[in-house]
Protein backbone atom coordinates (compact mmCIF):
# COMPACT_ATOMS: atom_id res chain seq x y z
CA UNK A 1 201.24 145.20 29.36
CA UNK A 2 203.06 144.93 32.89
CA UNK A 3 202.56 147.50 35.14
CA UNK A 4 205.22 148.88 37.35
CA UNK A 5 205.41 148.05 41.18
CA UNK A 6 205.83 152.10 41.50
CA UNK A 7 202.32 152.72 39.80
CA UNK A 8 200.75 150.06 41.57
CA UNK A 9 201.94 151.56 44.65
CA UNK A 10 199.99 155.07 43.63
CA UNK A 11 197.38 153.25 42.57
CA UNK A 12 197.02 151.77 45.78
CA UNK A 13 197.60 155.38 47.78
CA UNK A 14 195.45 156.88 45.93
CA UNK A 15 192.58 153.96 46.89
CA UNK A 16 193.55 154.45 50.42
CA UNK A 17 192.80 158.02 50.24
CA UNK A 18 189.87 157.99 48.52
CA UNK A 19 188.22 154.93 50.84
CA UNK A 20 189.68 157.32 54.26
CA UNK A 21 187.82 160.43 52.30
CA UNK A 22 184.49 158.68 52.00
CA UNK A 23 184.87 157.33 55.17
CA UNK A 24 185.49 160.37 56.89
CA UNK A 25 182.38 161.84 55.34
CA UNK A 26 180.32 159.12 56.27
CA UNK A 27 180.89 159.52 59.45
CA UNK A 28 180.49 163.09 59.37
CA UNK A 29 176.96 162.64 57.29
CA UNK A 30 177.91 164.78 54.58
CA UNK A 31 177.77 162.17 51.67
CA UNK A 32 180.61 163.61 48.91
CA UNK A 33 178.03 163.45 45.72
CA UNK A 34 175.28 165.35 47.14
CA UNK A 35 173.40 167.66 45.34
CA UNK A 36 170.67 168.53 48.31
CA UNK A 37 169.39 171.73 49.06
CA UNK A 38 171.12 173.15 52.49
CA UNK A 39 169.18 174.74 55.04
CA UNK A 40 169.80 176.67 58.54
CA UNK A 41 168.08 176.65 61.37
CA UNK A 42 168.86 178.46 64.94
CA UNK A 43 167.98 177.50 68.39
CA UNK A 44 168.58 178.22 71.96
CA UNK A 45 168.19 174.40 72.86
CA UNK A 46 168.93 171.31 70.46
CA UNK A 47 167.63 168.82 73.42
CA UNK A 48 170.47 166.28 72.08
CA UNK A 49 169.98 166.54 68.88
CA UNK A 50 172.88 164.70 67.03
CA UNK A 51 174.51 164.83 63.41
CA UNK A 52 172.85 162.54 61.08
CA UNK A 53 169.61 162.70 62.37
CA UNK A 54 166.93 162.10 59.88
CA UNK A 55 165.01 165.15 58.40
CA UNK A 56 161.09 164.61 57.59
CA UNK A 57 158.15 166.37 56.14
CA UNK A 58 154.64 164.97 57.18
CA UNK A 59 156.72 161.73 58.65
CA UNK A 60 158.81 160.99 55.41
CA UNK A 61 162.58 161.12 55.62
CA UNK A 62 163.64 163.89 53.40
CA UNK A 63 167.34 164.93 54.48
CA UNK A 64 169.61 164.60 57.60
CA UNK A 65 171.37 167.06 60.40
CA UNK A 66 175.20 167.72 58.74
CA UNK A 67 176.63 169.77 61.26
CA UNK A 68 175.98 171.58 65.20
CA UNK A 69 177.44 174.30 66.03
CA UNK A 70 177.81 177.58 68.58
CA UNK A 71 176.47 180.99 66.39
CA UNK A 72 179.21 183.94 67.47
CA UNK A 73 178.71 184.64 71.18
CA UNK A 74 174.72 184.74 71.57
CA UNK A 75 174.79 181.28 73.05
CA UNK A 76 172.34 179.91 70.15
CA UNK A 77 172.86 176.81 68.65
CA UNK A 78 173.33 176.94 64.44
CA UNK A 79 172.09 173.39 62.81
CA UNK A 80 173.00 172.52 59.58
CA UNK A 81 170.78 170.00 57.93
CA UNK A 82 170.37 169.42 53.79
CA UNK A 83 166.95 168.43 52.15
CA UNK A 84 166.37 166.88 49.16
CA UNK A 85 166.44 168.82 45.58
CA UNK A 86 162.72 167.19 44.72
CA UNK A 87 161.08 168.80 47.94
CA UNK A 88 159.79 172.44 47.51
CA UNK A 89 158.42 174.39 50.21
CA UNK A 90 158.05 178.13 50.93
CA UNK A 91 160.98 179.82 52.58
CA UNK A 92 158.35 180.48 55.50
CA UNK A 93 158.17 177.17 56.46
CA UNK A 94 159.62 176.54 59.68
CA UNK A 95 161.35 173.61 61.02
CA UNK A 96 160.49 172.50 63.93
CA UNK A 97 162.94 170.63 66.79
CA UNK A 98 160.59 167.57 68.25
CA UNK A 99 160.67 164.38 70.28
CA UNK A 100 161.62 161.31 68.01
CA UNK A 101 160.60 158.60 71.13
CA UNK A 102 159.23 158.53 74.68
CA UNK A 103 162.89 157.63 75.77
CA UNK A 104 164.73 160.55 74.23
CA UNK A 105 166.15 162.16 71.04
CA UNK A 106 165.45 164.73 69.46
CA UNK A 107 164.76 165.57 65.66
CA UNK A 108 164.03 168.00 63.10
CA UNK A 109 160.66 168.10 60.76
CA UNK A 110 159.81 170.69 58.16
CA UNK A 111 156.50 172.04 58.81
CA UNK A 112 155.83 172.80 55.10
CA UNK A 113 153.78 176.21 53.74
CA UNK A 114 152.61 176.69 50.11
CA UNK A 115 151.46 180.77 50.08
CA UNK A 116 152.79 182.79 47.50
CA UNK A 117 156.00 183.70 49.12
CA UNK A 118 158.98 182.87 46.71
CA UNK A 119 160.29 179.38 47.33
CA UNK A 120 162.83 178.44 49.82
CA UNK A 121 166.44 177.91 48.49
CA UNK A 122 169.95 176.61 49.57
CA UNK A 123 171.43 178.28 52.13
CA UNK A 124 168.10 179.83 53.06
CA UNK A 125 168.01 180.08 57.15
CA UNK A 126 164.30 179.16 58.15
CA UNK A 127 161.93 179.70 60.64
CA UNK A 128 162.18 177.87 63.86
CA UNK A 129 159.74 176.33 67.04
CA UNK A 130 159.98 173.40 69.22
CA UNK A 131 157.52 171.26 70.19
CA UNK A 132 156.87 170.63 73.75
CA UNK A 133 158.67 166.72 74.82
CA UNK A 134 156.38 164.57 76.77
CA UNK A 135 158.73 165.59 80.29
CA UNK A 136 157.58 169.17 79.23
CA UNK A 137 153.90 168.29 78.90
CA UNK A 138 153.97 166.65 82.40
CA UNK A 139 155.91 169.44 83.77
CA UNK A 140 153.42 171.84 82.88
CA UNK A 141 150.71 169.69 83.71
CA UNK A 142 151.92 168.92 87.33
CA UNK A 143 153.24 172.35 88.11
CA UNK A 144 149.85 173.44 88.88
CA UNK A 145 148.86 170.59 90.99
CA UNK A 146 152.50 170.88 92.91
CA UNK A 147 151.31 174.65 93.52
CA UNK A 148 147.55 173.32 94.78
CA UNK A 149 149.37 170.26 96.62
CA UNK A 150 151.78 173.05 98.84
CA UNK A 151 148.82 175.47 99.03
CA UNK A 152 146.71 172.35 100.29
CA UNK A 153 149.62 171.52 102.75
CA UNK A 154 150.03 175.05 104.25
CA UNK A 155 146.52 175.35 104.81
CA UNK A 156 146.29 172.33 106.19
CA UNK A 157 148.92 173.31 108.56
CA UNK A 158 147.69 176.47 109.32
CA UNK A 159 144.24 174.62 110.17
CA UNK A 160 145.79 172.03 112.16
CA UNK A 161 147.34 174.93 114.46
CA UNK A 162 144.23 177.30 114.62
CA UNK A 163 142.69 173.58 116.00
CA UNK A 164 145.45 173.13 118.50
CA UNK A 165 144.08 176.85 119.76
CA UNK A 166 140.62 175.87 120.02
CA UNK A 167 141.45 172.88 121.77
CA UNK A 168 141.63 173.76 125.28
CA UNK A 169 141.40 171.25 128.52
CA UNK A 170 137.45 172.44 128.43
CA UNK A 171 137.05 171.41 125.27
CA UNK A 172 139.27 168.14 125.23
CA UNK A 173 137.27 166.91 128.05
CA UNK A 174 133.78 167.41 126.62
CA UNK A 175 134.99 166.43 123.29
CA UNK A 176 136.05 162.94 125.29
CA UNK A 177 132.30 162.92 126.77
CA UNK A 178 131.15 162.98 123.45
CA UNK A 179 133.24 160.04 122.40
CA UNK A 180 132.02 157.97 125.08
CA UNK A 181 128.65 158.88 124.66
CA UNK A 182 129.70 157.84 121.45
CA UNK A 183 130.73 154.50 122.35
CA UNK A 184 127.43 154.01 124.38
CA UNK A 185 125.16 154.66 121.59
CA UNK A 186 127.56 152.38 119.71
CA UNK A 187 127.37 149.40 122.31
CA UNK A 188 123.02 149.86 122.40
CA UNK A 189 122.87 149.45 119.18
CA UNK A 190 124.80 146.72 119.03
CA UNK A 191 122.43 144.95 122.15
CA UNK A 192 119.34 145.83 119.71
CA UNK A 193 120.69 144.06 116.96
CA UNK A 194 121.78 141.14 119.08
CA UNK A 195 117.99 141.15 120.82
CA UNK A 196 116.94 141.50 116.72
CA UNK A 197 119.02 138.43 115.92
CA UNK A 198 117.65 136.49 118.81
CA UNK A 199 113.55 137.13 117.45
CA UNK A 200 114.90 135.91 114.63
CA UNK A 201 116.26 132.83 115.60
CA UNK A 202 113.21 132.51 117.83
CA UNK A 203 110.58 132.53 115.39
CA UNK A 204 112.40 130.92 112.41
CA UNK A 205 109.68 128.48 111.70
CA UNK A 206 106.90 131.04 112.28
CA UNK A 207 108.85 133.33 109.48
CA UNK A 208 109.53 130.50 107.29
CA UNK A 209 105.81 129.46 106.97
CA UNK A 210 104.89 132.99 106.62
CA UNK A 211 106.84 133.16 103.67
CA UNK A 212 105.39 129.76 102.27
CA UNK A 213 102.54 131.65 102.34
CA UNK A 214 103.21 134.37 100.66
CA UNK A 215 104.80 131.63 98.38
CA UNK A 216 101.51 130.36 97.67
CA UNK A 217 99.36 133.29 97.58
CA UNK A 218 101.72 134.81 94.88
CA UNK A 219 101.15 131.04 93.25
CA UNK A 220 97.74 131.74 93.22
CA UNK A 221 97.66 135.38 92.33
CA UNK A 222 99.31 133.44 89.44
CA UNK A 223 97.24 130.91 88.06
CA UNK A 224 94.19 133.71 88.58
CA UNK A 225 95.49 135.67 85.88
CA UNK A 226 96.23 132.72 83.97
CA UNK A 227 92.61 131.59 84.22
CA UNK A 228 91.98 135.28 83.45
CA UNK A 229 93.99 135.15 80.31
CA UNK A 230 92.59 131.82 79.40
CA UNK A 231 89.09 132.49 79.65
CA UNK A 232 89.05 134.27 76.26
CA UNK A 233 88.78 137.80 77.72
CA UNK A 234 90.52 138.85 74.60
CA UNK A 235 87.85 137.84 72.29
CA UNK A 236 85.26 139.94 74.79
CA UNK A 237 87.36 143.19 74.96
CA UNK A 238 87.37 143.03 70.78
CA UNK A 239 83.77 141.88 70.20
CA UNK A 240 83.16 145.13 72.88
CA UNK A 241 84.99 146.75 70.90
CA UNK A 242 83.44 145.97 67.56
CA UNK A 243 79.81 146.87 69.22
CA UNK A 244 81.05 149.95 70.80
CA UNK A 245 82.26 150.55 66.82
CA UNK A 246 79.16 149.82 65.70
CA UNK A 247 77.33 151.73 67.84
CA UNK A 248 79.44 154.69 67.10
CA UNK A 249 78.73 154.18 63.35
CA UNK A 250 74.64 154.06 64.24
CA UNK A 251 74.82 157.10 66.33
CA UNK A 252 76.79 159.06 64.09
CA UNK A 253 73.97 158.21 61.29
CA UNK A 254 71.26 159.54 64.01
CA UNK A 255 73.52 162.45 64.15
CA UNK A 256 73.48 162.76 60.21
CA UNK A 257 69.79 162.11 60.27
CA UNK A 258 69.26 159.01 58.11
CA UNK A 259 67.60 156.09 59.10
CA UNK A 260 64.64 155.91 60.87
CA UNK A 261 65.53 156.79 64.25
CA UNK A 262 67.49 159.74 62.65
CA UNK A 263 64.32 160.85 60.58
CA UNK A 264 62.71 160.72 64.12
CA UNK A 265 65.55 163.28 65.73
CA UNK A 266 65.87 165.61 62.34
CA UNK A 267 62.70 165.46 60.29
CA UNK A 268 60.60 167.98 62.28
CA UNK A 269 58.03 168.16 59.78
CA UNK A 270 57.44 164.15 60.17
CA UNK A 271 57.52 165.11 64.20
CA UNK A 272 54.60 167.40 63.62
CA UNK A 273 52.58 164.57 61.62
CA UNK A 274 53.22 162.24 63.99
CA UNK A 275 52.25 164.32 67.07
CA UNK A 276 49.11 165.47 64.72
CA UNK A 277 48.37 161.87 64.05
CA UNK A 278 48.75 161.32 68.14
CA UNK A 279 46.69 164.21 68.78
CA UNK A 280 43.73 163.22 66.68
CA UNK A 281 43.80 159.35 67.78
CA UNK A 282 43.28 160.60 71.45
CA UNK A 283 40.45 162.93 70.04
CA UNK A 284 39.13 159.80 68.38
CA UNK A 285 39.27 157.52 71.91
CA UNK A 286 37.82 160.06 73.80
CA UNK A 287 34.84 160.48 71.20
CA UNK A 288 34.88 156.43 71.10
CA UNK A 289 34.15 156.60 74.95
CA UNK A 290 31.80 159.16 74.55
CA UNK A 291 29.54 158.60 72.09
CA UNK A 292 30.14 154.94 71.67
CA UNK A 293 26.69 154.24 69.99
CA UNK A 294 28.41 156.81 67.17
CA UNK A 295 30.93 153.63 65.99
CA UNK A 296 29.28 150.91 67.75
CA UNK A 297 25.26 149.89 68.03
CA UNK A 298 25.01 146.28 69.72
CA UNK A 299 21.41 144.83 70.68
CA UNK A 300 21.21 141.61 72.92
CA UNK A 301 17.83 139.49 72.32
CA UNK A 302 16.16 142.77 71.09
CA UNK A 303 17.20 144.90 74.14
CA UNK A 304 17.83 148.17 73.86
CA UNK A 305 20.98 150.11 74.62
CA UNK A 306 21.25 152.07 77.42
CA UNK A 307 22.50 155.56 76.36
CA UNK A 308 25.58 156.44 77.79
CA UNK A 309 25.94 158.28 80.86
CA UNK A 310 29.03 160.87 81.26
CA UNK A 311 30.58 160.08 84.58
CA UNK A 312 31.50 163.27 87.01
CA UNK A 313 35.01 164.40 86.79
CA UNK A 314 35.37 162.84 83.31
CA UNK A 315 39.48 163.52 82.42
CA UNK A 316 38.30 163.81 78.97
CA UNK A 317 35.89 167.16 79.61
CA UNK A 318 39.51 168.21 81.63
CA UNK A 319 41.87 167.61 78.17
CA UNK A 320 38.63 169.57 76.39
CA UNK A 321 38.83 172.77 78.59
């Protein structure tokens, strides 16, 4: 089947048409099959913002900017920008106008909120904020310090005057006194530290075998403690130690009252025996020495024993009374 050169032609036209169409739209960002959701948003300042700018929600590209434009005669900017069908959000959300780079540009993100509020829908205008640019951060941070930098200045200037006042010929003359004092003080220090430099120089050797000295002393001091450390001080301390242990342990019996020592500091009734048993062996001494012929009756070659004569002050007459 041969087709005529006439419906070629409109085949053609109609082509062009179509290809000018989508091109036209293209540019424009407003794709011709587009079933988005459209949104509006108004601000006093768009900071450059441009048609075809990406749209976002958390950092995900979710639309694009169609269209800028004057609202009436307020002087507010209307933006036109479309978001996809699949994204729901509540018609609170608000969308806010932020910097997309340090270098410039501008761009829109949908600062999503899921309350109960019905959802938002096309043609829905929504809340709007912009986020401070990094110029607007450092304007607001050096504002302040431009205000404390002029303040700073003016005072400064003020003092510098009120110093000019107190400055009078009196003054500038003893405050040029001062300075050469100044100087002097300056210049006698400096011939103390030269004199300083000269002992030093001086007595080089003297300070360098001082220091050898000291060198060797501190050697010394050294090999002391070494000796010390060496000369199984260690095992001392803990055999000390295990004594002192031991000794604890023994004393802390006494305390308890066991062993002898302890039946000696507790058992009061084996006190009184023994101090009984004391008591009667002195008796039984001082008896021996006085009556001796009592336990004892000794007779040399038929001799007899003189009887025994009590001495005067006899210490065991004294112990009697």
């Amino acid at each position: 089947m041969k087709i005529s050169r006439e419906i070629k032609t409109g085949i053609i036209v109609l082509g062009g048409i179509l290809l000018f169409v989508l091109g036209f739209s293209y540019l424009k960002s407003s794709p011709i099959f587009d079933n988005s959701k459209t949104f509006y948003a108004v601000y006093k300042h768009v900071g450059g913002l441009q048609p075809g700018t990406q749209v976002s929600i958390n950092g995900f590209a979710v639309g694009k900017v169609n269209d800028i434009r004057f609202k009436d005669d307020t002087g507010m900017l209307l933006v036109t920008f479309s978001v996809e069908n699949k994204f729901q959000f509540s018609k609170n959300s608000k969308a806010e106008l932020y910097d997309t780079g340090i270098i410039g540009g501008k761009g829109i993100q949908i600062k999503p909120v899921f309350d109960n509020a019905p959802m938002a829908k096309s043609g829905d205008t929504l809340q709007t904020e912009t986020k401070p640019g990094l110029t607007e951060l450092v304007q607001q941070r050096l504002t302040p310090l431009q205000l404390k930098v002029e303040d700073a200045v003016s005072n400064a200037d003020s003092l510098l005057i009120n110093f000019n006042e107190i400055l009078d010929d009196k003054t500038k003359k003893d405050l040029r006194e001062s300075i050469s004092g100044l100087n002097a003080l300056v210049n006698s220090f400096q011939g103390s530290a030269n004199t300083m430099n000269a002992l030093l120089v001086g007595n080089k050797d003297k300070l360098n075998g001082s220091i050898e000295d000291l060198s060797n002393i501190t050697g010394n001091f050294s090999k002391l403690s070494d000796s010390i450390a060496n000369s199984g001080i260690v095992e001392t301390m803990e055999s000390l130690q295990s004594t002192l242990k031991n000794l604890d342990g023994l004393m802390a019996k006494m305390e308890k009252g066991e062993g002898t020592l302890g039946k000696l500091m507790k058992d009061e009734a084996l006190y009184a025996n023994l101090s009984s048993a004391s008591k009667e062996l002195d008796l039984l001494l001082q008896d021996f020495r006085l009556n001796p012929k009592r336990y004892v009756n000794v007779s040399v070659f038929g001799k007899k024993q003189k009887e025994y004569t009590l001495p005067e002050n006899d210490p065991a007459e004294k112990s009697n009374d």
